[in-house]
PDB file of N, CA and C in Angstrom:
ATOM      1  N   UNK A   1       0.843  -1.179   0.000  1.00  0.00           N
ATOM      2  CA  UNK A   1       0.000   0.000   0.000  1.00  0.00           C
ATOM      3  C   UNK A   1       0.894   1.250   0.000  1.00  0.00           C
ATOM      4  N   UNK A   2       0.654   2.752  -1.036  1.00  0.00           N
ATOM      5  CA  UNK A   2       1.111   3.487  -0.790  1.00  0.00           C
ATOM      6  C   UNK A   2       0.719   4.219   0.080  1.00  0.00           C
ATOM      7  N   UNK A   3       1.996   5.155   0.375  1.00  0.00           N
ATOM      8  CA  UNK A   3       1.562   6.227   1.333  1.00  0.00           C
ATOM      9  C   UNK A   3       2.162   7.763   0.933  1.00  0.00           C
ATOM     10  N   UNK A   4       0.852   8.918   1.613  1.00  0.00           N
ATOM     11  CA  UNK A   4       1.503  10.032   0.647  1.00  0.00           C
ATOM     12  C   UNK A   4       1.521  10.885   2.061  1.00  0.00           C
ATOM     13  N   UNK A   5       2.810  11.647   1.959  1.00  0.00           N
ATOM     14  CA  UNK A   5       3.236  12.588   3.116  1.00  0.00           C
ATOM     15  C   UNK A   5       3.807  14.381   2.344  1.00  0.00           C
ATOM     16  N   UNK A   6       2.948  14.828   2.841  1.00  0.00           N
ATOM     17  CA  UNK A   6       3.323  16.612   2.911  1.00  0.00           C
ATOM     18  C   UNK A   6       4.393  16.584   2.959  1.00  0.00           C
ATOM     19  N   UNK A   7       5.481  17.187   1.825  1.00  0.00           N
ATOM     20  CA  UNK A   7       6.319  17.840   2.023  1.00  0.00           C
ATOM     21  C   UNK A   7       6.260  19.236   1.869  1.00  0.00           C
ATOM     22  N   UNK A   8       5.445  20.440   1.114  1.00  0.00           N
ATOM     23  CA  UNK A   8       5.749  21.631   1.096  1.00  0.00           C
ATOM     24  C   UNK A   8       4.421  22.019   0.218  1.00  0.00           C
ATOM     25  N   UNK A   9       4.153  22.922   0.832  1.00  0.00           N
ATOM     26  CA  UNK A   9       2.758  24.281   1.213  1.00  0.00           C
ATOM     27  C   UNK A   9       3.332  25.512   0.195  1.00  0.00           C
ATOM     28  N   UNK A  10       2.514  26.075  -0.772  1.00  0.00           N
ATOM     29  CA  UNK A  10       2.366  27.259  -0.884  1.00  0.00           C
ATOM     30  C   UNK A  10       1.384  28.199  -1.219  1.00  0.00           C
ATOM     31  N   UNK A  11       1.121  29.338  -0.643  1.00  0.00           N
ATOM     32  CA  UNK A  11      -0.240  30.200  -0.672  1.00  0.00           C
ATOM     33  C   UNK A  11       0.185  31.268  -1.978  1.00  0.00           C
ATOM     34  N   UNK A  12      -1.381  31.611  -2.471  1.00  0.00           N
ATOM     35  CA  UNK A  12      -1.286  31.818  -3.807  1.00  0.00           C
ATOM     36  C   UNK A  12      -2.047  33.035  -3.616  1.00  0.00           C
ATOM     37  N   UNK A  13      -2.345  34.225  -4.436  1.00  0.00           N
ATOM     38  CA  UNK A  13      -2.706  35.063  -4.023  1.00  0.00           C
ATOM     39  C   UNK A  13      -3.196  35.133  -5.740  1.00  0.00           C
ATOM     40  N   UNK A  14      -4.564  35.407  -6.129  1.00  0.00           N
ATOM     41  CA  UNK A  14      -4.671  35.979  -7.311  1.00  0.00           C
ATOM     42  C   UNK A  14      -5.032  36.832  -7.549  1.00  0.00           C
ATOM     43  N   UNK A  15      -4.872  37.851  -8.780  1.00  0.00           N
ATOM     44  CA  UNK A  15      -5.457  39.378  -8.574  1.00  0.00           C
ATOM     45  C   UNK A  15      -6.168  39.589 -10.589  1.00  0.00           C
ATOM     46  N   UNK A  16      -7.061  40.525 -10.552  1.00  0.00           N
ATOM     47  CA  UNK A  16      -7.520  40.399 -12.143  1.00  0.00           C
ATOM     48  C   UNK A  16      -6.251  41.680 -12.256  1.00  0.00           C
ATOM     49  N   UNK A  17      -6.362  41.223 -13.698  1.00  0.00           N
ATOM     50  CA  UNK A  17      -5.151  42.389 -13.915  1.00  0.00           C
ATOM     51  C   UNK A  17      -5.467  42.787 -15.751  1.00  0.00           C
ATOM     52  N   UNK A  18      -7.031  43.051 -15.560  1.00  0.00           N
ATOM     53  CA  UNK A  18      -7.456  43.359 -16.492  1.00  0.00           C
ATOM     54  C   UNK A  18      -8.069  42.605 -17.572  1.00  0.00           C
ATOM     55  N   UNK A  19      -8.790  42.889 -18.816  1.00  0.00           N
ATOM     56  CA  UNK A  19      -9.820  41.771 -19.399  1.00  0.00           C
ATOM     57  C   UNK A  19      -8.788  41.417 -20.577  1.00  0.00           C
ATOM     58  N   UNK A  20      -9.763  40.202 -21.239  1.00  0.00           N
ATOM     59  CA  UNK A  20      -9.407  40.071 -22.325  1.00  0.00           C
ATOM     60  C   UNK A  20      -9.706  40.551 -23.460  1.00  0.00           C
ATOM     61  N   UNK A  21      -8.708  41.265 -24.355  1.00  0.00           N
ATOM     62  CA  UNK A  21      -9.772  41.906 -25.677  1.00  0.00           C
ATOM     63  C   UNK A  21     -10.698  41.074 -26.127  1.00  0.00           C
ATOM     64  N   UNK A  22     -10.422  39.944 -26.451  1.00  0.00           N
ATOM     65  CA  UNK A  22     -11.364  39.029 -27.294  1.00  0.00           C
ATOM     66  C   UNK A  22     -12.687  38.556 -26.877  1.00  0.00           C
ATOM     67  N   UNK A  23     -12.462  38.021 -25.263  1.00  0.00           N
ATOM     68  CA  UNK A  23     -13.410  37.109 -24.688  1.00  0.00           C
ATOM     69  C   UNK A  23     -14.114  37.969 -23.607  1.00  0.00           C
ATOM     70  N   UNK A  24     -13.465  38.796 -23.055  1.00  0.00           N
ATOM     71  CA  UNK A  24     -13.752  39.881 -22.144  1.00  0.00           C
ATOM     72  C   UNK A  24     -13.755  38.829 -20.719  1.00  0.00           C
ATOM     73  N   UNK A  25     -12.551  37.972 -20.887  1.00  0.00           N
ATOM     74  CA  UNK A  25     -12.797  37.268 -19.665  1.00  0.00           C
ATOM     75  C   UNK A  25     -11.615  37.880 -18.737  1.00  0.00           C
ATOM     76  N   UNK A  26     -11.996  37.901 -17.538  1.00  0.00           N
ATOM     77  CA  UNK A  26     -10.538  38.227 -16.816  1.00  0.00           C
ATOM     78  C   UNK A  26      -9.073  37.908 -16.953  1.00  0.00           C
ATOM     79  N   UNK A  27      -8.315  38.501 -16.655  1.00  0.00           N
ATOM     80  CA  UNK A  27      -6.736  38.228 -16.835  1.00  0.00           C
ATOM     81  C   UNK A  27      -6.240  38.034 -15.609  1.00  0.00           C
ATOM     82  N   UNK A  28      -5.940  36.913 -15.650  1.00  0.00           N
ATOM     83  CA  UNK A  28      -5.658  36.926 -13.581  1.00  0.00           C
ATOM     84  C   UNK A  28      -3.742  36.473 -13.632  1.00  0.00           C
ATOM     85  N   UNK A  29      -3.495  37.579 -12.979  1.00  0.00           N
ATOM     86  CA  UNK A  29      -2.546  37.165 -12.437  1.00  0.00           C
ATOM     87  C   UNK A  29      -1.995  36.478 -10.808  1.00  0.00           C
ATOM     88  N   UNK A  30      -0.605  36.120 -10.585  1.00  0.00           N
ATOM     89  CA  UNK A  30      -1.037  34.876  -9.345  1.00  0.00           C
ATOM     90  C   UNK A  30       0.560  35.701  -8.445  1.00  0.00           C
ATOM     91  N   UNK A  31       0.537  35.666  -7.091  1.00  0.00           N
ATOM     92  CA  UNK A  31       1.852  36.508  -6.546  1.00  0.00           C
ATOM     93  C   UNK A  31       1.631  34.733  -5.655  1.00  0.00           C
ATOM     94  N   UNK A  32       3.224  34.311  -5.607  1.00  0.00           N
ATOM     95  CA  UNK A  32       3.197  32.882  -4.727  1.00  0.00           C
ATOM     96  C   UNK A  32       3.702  33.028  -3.581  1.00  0.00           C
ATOM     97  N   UNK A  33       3.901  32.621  -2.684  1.00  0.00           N
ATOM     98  CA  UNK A  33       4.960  32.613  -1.310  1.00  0.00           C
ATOM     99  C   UNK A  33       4.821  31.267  -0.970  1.00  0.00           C
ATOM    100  N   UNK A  34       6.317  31.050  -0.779  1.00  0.00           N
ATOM    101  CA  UNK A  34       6.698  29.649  -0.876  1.00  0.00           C
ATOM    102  C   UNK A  34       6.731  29.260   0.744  1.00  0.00           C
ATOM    103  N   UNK A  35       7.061  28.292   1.154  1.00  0.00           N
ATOM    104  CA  UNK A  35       7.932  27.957   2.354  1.00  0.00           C
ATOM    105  C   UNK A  35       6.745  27.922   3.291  1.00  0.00           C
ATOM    106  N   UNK A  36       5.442  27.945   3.469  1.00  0.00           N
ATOM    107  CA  UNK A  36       4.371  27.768   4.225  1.00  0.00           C
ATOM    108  C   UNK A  36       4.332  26.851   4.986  1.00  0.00           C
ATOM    109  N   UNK A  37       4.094  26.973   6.228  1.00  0.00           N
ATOM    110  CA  UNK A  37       4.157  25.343   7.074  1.00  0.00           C
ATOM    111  C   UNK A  37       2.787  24.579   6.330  1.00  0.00           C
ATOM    112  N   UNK A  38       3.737  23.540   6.336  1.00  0.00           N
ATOM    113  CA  UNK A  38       2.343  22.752   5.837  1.00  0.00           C
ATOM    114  C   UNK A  38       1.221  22.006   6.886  1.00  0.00           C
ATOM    115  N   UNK A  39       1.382  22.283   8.037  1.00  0.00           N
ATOM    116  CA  UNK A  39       0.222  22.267   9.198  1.00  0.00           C
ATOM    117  C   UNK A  39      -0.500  23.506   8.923  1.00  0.00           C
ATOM    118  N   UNK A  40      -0.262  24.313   8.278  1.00  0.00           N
ATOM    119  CA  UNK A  40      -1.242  25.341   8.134  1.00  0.00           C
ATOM    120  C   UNK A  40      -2.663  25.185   8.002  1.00  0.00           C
ATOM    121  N   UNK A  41      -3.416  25.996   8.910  1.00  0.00           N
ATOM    122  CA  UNK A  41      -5.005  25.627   8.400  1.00  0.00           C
ATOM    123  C   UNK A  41      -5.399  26.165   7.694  1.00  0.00           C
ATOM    124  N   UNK A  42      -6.795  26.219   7.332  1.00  0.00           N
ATOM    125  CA  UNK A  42      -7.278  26.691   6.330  1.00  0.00           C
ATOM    126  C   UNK A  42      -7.622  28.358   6.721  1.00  0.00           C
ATOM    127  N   UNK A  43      -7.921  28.282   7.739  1.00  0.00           N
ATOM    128  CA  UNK A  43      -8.098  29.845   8.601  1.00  0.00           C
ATOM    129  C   UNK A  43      -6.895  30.551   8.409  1.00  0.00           C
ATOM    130  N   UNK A  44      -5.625  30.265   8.705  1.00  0.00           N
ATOM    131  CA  UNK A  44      -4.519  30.360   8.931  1.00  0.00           C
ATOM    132  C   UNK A  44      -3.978  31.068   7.532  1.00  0.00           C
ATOM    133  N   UNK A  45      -4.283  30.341   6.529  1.00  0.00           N
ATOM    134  CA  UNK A  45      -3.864  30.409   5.401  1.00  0.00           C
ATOM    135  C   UNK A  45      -4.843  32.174   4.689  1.00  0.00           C
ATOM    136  N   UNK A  46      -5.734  31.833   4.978  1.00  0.00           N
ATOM    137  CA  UNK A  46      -6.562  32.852   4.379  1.00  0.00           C
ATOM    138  C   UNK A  46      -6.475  34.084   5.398  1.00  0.00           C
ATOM    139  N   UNK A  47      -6.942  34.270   6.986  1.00  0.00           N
ATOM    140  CA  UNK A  47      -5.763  35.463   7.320  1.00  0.00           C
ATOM    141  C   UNK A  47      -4.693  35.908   6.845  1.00  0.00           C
ATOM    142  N   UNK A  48      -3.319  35.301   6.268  1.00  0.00           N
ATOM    143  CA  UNK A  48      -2.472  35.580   6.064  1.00  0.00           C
ATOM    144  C   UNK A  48      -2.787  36.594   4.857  1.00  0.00           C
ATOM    145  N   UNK A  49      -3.378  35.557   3.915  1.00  0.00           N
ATOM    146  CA  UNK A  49      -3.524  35.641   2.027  1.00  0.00           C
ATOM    147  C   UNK A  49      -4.460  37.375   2.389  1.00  0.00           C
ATOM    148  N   UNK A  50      -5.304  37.473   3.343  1.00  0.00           N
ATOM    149  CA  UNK A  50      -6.279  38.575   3.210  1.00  0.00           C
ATOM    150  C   UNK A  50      -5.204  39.885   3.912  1.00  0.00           C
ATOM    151  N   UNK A  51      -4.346  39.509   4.985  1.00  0.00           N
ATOM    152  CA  UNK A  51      -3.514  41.087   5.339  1.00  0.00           C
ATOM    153  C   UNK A  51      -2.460  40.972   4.268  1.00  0.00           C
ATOM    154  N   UNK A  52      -1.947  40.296   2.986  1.00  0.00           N
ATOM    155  CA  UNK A  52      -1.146  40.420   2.138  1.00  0.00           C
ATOM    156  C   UNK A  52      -1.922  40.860   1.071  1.00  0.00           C
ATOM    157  N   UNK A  53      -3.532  40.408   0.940  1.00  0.00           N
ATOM    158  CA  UNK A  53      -3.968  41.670   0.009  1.00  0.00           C
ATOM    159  C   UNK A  53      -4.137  42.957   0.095  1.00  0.00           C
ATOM    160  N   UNK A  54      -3.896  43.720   1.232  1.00  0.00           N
ATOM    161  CA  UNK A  54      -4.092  44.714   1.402  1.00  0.00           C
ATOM    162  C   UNK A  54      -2.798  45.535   1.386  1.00  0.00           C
ATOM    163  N   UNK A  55      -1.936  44.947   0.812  1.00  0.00           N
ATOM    164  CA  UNK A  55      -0.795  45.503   0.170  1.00  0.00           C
ATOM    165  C   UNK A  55      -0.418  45.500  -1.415  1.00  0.00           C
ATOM    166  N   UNK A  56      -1.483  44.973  -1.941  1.00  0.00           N
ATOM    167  CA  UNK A  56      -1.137  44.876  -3.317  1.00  0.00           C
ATOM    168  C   UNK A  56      -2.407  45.902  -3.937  1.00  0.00           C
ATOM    169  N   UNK A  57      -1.756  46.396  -4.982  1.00  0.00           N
ATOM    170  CA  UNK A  57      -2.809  47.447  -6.142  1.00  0.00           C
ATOM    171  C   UNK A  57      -4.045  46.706  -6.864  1.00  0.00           C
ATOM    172  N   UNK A  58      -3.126  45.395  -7.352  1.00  0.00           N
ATOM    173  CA  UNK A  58      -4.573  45.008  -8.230  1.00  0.00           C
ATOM    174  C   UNK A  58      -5.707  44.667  -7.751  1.00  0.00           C
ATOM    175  N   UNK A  59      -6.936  44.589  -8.172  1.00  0.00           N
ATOM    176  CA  UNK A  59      -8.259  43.882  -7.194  1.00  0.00           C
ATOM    177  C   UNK A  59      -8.004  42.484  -7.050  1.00  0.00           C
ATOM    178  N   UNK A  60      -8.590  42.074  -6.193  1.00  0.00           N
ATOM    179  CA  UNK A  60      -8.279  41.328  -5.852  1.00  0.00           C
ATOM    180  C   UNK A  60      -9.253  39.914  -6.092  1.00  0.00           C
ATOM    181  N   UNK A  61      -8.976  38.376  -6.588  1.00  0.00           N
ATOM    182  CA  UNK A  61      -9.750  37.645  -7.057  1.00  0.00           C
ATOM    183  C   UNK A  61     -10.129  36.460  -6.159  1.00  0.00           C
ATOM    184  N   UNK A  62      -8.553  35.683  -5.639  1.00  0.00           N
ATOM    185  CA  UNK A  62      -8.805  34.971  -4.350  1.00  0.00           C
ATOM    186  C   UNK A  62      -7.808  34.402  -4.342  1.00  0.00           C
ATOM    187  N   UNK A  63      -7.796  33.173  -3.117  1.00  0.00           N
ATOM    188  CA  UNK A  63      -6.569  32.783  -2.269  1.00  0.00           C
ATOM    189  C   UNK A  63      -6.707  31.647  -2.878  1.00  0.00           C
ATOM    190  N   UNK A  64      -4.982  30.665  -3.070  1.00  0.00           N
ATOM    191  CA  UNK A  64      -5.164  29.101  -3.231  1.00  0.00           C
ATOM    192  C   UNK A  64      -4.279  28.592  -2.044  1.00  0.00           C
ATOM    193  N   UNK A  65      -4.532  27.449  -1.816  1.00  0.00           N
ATOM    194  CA  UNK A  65      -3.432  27.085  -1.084  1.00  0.00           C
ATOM    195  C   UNK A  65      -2.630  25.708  -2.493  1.00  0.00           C
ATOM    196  N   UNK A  66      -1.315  25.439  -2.502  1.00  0.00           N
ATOM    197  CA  UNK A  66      -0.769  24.735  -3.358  1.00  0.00           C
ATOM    198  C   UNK A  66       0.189  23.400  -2.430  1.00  0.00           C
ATOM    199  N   UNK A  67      -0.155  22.360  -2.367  1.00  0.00           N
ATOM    200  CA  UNK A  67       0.168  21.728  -1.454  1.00  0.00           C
ATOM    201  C   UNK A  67       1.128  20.563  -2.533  1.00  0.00           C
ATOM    202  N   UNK A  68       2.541  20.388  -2.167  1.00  0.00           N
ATOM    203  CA  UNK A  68       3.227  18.881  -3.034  1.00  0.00           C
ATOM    204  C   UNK A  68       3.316  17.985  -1.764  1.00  0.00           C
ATOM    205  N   UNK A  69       3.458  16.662  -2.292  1.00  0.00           N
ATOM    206  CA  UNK A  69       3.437  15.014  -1.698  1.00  0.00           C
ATOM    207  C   UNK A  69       4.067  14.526  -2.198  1.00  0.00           C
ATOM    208  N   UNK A  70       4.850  13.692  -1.416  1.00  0.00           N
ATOM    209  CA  UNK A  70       5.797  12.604  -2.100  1.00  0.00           C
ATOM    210  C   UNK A  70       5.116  11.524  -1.270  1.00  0.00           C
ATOM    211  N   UNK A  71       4.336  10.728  -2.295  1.00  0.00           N
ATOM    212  CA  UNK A  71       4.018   9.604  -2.640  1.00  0.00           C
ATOM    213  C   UNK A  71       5.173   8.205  -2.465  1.00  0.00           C
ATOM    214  N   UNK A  72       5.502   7.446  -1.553  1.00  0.00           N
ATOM    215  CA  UNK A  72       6.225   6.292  -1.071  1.00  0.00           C
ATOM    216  C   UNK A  72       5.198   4.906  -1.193  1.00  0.00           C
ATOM    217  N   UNK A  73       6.027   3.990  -0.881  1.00  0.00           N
ATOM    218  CA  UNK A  73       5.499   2.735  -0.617  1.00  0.00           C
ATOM    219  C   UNK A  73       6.186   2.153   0.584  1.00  0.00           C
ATOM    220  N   UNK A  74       5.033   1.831   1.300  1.00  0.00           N
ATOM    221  CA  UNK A  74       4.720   1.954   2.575  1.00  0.00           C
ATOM    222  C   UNK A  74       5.561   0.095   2.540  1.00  0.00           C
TER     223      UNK A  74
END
């Protein structure tokens, strides 16, 4: 049986950064920060992501969290 263990967390921040000529769909751009504990909660994560939007210009679209696993056999 495998087994999959957290190695590394990162929170994602997206912002529109204007439309598309063609489709008129949003243009989203993404600001990352790496190195996140990966016990982070979900609360945790989105406090953070919400006092780091309030330092950036563009509007603002929403938070991801980006989580990798290394997958072993148990």
């Amino acid at each position: 049986m495998a087994e999959s263990r957290l190695i590394k967390s990162q929170l994602r921040l997206i912002f529109e950064d204007g439309t598309h000529p063609e489709t008129g769909d949003p243009v989203l751009k993404t600001k990352s920060f790496n190195n996140v504990k990966t016990d982070a909660t979900a609360d945790q994560m989105h406090t953070v992501g919400m006092a780091l939007v309030e330092l950036q210009t563009l509007p603002f679209y929403g938070v991801e969290r980006y989580d990798n696993s290394e997958i072993t056999e148990a």
